[in-house]
C-alpha atoms as a PDB file:
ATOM      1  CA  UNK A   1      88.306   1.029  36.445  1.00  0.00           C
ATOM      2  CA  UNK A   2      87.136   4.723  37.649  1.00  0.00           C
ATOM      3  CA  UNK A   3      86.997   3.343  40.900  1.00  0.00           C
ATOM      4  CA  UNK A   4      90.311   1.749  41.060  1.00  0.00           C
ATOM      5  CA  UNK A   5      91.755   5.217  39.637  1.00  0.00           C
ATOM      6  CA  UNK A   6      90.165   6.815  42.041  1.00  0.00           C
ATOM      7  CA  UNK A   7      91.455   4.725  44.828  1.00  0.00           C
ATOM      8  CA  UNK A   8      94.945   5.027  43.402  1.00  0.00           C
ATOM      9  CA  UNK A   9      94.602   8.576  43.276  1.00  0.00           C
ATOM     10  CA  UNK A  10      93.933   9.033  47.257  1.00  0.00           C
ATOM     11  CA  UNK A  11      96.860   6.566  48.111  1.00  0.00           C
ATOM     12  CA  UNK A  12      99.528   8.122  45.320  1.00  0.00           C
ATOM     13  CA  UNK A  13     102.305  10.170  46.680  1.00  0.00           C
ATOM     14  CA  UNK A  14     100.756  13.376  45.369  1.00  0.00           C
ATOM     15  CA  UNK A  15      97.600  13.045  47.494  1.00  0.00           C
ATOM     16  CA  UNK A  16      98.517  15.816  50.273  1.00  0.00           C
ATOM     17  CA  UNK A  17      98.306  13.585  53.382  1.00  0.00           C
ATOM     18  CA  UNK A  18     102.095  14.415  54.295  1.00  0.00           C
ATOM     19  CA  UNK A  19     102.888  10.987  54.409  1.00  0.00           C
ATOM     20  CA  UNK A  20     106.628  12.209  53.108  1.00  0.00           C
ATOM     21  CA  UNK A  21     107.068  13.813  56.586  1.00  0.00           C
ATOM     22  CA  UNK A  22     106.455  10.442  58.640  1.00  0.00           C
ATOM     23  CA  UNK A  23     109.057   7.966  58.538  1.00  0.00           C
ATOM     24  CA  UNK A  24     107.472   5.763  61.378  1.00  0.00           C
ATOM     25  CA  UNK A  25     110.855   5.479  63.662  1.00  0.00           C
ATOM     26  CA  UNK A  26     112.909   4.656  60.949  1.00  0.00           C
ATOM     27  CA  UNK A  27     114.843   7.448  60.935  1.00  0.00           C
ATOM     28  CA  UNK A  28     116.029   7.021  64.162  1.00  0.00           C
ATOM     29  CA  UNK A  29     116.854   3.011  63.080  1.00  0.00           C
ATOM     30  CA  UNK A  30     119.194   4.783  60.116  1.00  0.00           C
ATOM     31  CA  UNK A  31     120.512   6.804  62.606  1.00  0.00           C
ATOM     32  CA  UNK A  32     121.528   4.072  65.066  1.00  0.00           C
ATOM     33  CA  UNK A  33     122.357   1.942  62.688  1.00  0.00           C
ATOM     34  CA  UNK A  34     120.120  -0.746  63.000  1.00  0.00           C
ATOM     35  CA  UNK A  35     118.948  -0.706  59.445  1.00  0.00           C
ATOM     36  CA  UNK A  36     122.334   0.438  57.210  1.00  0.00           C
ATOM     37  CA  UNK A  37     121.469  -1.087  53.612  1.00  0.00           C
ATOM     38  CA  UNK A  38     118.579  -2.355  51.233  1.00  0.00           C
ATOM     39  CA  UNK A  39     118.814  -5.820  53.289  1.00  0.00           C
ATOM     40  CA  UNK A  40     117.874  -4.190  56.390  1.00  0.00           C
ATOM     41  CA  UNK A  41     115.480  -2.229  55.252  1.00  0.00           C
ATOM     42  CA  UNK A  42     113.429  -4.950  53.536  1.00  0.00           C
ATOM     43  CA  UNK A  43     113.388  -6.964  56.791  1.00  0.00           C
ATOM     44  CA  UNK A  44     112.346  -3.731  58.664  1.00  0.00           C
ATOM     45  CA  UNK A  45     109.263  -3.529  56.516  1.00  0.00           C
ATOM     46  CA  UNK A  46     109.089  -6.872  55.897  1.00  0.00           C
ATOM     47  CA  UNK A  47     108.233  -7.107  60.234  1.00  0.00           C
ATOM     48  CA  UNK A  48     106.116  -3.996  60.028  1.00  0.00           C
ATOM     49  CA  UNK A  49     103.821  -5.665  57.631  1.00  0.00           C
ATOM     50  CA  UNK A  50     103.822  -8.739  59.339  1.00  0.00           C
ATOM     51  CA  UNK A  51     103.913  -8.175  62.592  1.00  0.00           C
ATOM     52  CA  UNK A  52     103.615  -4.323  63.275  1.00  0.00           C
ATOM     53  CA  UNK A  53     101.379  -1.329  62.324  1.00  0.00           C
ATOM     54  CA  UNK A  54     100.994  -2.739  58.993  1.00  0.00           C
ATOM     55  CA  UNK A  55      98.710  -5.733  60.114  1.00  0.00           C
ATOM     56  CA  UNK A  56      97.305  -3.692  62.325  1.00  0.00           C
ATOM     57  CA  UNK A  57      96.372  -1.390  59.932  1.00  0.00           C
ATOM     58  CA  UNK A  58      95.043  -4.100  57.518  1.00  0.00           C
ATOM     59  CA  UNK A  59      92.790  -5.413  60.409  1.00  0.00           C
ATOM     60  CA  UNK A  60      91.578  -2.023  61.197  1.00  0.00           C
ATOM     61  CA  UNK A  61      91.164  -1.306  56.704  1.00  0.00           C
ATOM     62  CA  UNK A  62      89.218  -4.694  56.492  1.00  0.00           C
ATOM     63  CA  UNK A  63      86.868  -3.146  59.390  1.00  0.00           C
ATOM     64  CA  UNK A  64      85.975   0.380  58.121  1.00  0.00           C
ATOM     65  CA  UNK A  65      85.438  -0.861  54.711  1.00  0.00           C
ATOM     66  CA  UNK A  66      82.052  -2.299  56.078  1.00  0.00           C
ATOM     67  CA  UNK A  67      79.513   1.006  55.368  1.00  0.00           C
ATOM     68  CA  UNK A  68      77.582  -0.142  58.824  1.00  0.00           C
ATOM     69  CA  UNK A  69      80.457  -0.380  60.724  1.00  0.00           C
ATOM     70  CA  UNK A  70      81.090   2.101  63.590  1.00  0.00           C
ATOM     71  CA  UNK A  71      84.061   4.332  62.157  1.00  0.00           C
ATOM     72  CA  UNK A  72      83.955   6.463  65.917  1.00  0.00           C
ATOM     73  CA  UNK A  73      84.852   3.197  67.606  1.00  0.00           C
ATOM     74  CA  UNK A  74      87.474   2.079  65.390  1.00  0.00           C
ATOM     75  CA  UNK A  75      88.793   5.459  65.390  1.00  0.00           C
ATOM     76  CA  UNK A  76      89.534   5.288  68.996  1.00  0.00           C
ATOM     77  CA  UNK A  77      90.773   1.933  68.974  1.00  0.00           C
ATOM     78  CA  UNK A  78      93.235   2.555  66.552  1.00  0.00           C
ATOM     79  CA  UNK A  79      94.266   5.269  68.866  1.00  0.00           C
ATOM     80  CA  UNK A  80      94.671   3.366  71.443  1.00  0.00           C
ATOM     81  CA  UNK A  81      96.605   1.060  69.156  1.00  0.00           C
ATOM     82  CA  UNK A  82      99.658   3.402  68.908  1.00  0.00           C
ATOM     83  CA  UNK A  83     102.443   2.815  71.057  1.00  0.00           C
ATOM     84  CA  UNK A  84     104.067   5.880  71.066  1.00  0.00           C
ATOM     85  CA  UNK A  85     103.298   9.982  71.328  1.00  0.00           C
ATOM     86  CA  UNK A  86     104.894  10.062  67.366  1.00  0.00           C
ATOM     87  CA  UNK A  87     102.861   7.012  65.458  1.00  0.00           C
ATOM     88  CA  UNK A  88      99.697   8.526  67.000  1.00  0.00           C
ATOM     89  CA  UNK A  89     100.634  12.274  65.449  1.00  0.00           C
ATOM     90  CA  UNK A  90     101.225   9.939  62.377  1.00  0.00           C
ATOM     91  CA  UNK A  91      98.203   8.019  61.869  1.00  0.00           C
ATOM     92  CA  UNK A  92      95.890  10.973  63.013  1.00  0.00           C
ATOM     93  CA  UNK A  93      97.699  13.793  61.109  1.00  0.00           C
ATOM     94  CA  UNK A  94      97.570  11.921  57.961  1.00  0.00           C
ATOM     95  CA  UNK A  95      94.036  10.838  58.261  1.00  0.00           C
ATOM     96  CA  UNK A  96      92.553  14.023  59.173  1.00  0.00           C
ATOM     97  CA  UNK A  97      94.435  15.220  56.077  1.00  0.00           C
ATOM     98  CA  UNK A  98      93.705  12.290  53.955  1.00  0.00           C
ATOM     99  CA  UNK A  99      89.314  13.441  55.035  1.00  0.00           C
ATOM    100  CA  UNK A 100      89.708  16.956  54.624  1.00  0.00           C
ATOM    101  CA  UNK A 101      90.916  16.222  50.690  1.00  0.00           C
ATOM    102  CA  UNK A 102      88.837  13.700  49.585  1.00  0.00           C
ATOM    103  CA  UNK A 103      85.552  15.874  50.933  1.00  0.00           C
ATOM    104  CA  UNK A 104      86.849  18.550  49.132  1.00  0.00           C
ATOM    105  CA  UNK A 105      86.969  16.807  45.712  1.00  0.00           C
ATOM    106  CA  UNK A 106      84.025  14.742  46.404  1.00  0.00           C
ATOM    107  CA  UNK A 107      81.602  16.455  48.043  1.00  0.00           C
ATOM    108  CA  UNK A 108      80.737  14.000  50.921  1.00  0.00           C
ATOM    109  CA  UNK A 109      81.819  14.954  54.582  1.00  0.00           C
ATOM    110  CA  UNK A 110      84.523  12.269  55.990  1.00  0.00           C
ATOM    111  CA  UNK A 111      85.401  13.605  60.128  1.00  0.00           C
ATOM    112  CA  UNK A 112      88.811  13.323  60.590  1.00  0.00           C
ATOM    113  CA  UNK A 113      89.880   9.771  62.110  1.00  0.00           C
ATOM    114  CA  UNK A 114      92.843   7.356  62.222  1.00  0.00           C
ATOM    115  CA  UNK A 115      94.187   7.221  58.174  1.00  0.00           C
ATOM    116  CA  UNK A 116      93.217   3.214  58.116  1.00  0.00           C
ATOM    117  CA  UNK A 117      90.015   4.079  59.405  1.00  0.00           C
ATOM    118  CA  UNK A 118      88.893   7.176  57.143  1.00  0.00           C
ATOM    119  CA  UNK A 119      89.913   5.697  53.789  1.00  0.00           C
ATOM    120  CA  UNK A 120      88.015   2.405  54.847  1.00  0.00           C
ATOM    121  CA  UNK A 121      85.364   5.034  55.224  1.00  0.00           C
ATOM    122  CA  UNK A 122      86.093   7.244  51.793  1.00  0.00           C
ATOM    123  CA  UNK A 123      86.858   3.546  50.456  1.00  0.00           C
ATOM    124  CA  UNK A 124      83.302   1.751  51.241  1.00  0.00           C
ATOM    125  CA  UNK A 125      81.722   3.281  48.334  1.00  0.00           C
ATOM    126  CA  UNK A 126      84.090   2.089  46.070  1.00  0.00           C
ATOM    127  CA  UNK A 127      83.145  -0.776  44.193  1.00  0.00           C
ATOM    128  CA  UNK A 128      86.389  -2.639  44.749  1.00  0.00           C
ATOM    129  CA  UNK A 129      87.241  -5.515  46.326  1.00  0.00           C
ATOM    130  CA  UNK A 130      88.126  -5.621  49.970  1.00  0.00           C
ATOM    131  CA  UNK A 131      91.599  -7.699  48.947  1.00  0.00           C
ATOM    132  CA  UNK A 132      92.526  -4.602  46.445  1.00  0.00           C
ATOM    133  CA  UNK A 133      91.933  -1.551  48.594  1.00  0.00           C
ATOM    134  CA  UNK A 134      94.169  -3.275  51.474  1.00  0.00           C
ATOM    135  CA  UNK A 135      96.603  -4.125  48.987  1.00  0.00           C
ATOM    136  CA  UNK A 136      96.925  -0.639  47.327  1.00  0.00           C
ATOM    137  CA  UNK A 137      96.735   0.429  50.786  1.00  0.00           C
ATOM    138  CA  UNK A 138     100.275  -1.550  52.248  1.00  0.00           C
ATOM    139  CA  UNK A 139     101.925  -0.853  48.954  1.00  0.00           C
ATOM    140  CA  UNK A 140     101.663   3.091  49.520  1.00  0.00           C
ATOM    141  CA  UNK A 141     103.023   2.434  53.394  1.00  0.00           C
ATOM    142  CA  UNK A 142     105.457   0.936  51.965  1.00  0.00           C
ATOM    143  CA  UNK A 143     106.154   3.144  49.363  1.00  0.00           C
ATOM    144  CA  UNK A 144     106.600   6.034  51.565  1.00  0.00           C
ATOM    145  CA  UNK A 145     108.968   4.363  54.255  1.00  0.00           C
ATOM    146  CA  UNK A 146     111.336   3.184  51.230  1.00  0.00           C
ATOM    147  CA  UNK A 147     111.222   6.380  49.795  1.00  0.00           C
ATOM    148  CA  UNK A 148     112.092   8.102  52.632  1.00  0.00           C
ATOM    149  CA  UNK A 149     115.018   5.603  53.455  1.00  0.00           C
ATOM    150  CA  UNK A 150     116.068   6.317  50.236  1.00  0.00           C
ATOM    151  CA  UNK A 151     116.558  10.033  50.619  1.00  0.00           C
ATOM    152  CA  UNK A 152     118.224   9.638  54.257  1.00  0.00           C
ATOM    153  CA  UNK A 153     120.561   6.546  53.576  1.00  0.00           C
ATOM    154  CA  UNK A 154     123.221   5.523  51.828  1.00  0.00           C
ATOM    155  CA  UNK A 155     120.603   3.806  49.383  1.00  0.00           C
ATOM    156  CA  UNK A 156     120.307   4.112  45.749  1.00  0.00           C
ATOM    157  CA  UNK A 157     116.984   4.024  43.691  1.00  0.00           C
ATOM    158  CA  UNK A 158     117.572   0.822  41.804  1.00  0.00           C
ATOM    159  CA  UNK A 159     118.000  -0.820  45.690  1.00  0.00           C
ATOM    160  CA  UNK A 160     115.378   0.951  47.027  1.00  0.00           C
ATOM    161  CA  UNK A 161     112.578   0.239  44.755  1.00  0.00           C
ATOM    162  CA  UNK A 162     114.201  -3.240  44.704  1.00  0.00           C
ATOM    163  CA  UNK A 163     112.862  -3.978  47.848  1.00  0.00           C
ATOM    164  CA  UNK A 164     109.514  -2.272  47.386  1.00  0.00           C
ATOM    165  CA  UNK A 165     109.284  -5.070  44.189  1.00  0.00           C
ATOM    166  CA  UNK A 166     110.722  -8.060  46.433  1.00  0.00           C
ATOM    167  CA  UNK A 167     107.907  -7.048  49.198  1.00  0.00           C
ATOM    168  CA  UNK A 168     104.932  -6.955  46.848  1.00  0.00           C
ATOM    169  CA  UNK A 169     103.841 -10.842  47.781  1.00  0.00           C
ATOM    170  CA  UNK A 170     104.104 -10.345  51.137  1.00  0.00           C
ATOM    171  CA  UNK A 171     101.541  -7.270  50.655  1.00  0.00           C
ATOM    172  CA  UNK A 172      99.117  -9.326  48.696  1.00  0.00           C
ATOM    173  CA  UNK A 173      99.535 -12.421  50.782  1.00  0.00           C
ATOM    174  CA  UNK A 174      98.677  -9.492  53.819  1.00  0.00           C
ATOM    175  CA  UNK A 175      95.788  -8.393  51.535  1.00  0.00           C
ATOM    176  CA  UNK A 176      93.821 -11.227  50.688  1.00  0.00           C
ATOM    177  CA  UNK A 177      94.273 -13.230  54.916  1.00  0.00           C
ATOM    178  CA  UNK A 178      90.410 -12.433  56.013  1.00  0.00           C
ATOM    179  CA  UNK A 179      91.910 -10.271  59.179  1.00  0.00           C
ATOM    180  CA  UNK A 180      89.556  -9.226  61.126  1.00  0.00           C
ATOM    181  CA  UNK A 181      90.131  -6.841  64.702  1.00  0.00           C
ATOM    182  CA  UNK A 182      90.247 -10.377  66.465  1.00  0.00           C
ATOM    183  CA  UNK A 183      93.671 -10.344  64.940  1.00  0.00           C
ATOM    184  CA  UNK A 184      94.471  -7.031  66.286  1.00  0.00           C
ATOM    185  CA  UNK A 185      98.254  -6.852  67.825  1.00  0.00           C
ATOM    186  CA  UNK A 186     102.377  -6.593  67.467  1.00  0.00           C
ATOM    187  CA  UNK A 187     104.801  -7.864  68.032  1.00  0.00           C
ATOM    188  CA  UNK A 188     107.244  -5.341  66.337  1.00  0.00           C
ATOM    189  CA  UNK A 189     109.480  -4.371  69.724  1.00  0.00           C
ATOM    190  CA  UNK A 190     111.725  -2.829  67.575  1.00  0.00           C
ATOM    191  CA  UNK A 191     109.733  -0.184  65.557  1.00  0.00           C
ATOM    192  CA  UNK A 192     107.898   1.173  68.409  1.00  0.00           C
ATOM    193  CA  UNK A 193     111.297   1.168  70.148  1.00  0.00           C
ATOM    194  CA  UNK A 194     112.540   3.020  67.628  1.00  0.00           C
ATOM    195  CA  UNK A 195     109.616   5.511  67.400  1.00  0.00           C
ATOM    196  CA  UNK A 196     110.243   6.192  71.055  1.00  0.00           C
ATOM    197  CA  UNK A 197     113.882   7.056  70.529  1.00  0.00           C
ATOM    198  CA  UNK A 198     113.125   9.090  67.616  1.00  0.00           C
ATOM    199  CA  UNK A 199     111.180  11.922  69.977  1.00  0.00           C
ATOM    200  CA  UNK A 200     114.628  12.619  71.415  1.00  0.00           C
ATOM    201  CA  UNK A 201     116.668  13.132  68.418  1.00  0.00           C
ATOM    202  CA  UNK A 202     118.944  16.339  68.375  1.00  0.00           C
ATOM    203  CA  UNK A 203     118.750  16.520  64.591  1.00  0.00           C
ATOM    204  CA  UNK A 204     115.184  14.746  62.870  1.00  0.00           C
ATOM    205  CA  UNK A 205     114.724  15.130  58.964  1.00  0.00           C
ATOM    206  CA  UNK A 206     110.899  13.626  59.353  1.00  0.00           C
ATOM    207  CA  UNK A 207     108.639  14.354  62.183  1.00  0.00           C
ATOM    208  CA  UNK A 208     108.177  10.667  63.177  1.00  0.00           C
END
């Protein structure tokens, strides 16, 4: 249980990795109006976790959570792995934020890396199984993009946490597939599109 807390702790909205700032191209979908209501939004997600960054990610989680594994490497192919100028500010910003905190409150030095990568790293020493830490993992992406479609759309609570609660079996059906970087790759056009359109917004709210 202390490790589960402690795991919920790093991936909680009041860990200070920023994630609030990041809205991974969705803002610019809002603001074209490609996703306008809670139905769009859930099938946004639904192909990020399926198809995009989120399975990615998973892959990527599954891999660092081995303690032999070589973070450096999967650091720089989950570099590699962004498609645009903005995820890559994402995924590295919130990681090297995500390392600097949890060395601070635990005492063991985490460089800063890719945020799938470096809590697979923090994570290893958990004693938790691989299916839960990807799980909790999703959940908290998916958290944060709702969220922040909340605050920027037309979009109550009650609709927006609707679809966070109508996307929780398609996180633990993510969370327990034995992905491994074999199964590295997207196919979400749209999202990166997006991303790429959101670097040339005359008014942005989030800085992705």
């Amino acid at each position: 249980m202390t490790d589960l807390l402690r795991l919920a702790h790093w991936l909680s909205p009041a860990f200070p990795t920023g994630g609030f700032a990041y809205s991974h191209g969705l803002e610019a979908a809002i603001a074209s109006g490609d996703v306008r209501n809670a139905n769009h939004l859930e099938h946004w997600l639904f192909d990020i976790l399926t198809h995009g960054a989120g399975r990615n990610d998973a892959c990527l989680l599954r891999a660092a959570l081995d303690p032999l594994a070589d973070h450096a490497a999967l650091d720089a192919m989950a570099r590699a792995l962004c498609g645009t100028a903005e995820r890559l500010t994402e995924t590295v910003d919130q990681g090297t934020a995500f390392a600097r905190t949890v060395a601070a409150i635990t005492g063991r030095a985490l460089p800063p890396r890719a945020f799938p990568v470096t809590v697979g790293e923090a994570a290893c020493t958990l004693d938790l199984p691989t299916e839960t830490v990807v799980g909790l993992y999703l959940h908290a992406m998916v958290t944060t993009l709702a969220t922040g479609a909340i605050r920027f759309m037309p979009l109550g609570q009650t609709e927006g946490h609707g679809v966070i609660a109508r996307l929780a079996p398609t996180i633990a059906r993510i969370a327990a597939l034995p992905l491994s970087l074999d199964d590295l790759g997207s196919a979400a056009i749209g999202a990166e599109i997006a991303a790429m359109r959101h670097e040339t917004l005359d008014v942005r709210i989030f800085r992705t």
